[in-house]
Protein backbone atom coordinates (compact mmCIF):
# COMPACT_ATOMS: atom_id res chain seq x y z
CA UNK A 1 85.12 113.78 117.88
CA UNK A 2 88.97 113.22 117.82
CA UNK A 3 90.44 114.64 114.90
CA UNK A 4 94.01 112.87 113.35
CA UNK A 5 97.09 114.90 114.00
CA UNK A 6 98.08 116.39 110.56
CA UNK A 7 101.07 114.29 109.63
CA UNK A 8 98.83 111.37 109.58
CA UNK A 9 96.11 113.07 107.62
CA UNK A 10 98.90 113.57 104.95
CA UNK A 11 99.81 110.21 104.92
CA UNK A 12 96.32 108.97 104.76
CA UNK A 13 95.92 111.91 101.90
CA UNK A 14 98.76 109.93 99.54
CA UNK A 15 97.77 106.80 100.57
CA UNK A 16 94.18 107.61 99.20
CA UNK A 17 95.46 108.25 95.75
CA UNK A 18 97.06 104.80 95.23
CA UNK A 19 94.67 102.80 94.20
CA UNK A 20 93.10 105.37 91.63
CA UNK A 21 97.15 106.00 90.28
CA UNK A 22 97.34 102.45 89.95
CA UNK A 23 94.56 101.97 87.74
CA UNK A 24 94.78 105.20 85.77
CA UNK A 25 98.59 103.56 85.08
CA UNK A 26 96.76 100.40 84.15
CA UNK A 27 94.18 102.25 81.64
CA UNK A 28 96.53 104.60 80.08
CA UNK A 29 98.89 101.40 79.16
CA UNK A 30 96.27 98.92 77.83
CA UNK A 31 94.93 102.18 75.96
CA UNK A 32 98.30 102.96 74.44
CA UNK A 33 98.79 99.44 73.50
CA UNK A 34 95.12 99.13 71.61
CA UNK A 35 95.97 102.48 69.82
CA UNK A 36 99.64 100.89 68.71
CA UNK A 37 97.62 97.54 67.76
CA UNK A 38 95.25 99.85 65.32
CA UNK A 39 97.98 101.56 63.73
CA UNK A 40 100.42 99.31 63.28
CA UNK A 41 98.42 96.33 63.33
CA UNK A 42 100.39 94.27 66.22
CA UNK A 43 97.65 92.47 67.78
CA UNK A 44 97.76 91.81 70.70
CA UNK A 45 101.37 92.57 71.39
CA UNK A 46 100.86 96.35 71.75
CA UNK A 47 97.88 95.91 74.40
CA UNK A 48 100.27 92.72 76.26
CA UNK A 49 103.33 95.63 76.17
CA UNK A 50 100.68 98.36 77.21
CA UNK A 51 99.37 96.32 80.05
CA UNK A 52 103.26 95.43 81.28
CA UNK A 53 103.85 98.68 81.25
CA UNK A 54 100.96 99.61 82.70
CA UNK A 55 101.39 97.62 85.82
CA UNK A 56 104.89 98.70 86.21
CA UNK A 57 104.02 102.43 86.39
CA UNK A 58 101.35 101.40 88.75
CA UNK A 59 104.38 99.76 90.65
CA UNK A 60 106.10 102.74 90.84
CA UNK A 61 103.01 104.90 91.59
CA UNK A 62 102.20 102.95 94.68
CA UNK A 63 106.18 102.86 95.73
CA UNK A 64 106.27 106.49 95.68
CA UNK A 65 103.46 107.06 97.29
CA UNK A 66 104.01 105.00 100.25
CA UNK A 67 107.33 106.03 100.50
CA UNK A 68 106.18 109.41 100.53
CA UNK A 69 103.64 109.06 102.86
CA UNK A 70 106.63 107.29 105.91
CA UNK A 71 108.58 110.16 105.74
């Protein structure tokens, strides 16, 4: 069995925590949002704000990631 020199088990490492970052960025949004819409009774602009946020932290998430993972 060959094993993967360790600067691409790193990379493979980061890369295997983008998808989960991405949604976790996603939940924590759309959860932030609902709790906004509750309290302050903005339905459905806090989730729509949540989830835009949401997906640009996931963005960013990914981004760093990868970028982290070419150097």
């Amino acid at each position: 069995m060959a094993f993967l020199p360790p600067d691409q088990v790193r990379a493979l490492g980061a890369l295997s925590v983008v998808g989960l970052s991405f949604v976790l960025a996603l939940v924590i949004g759309v959860a932030a949002g609902v709790w906004l819409d509750r309290h302050a009774g903005t339905a459905p602009w806090g989730v729509l704000g949540g989830f835009a946020l949401g997906v640009a932290a996931g963005i960013l998430n990914v981004y760093r990631a990868t970028r982290q993972a070419m150097r």
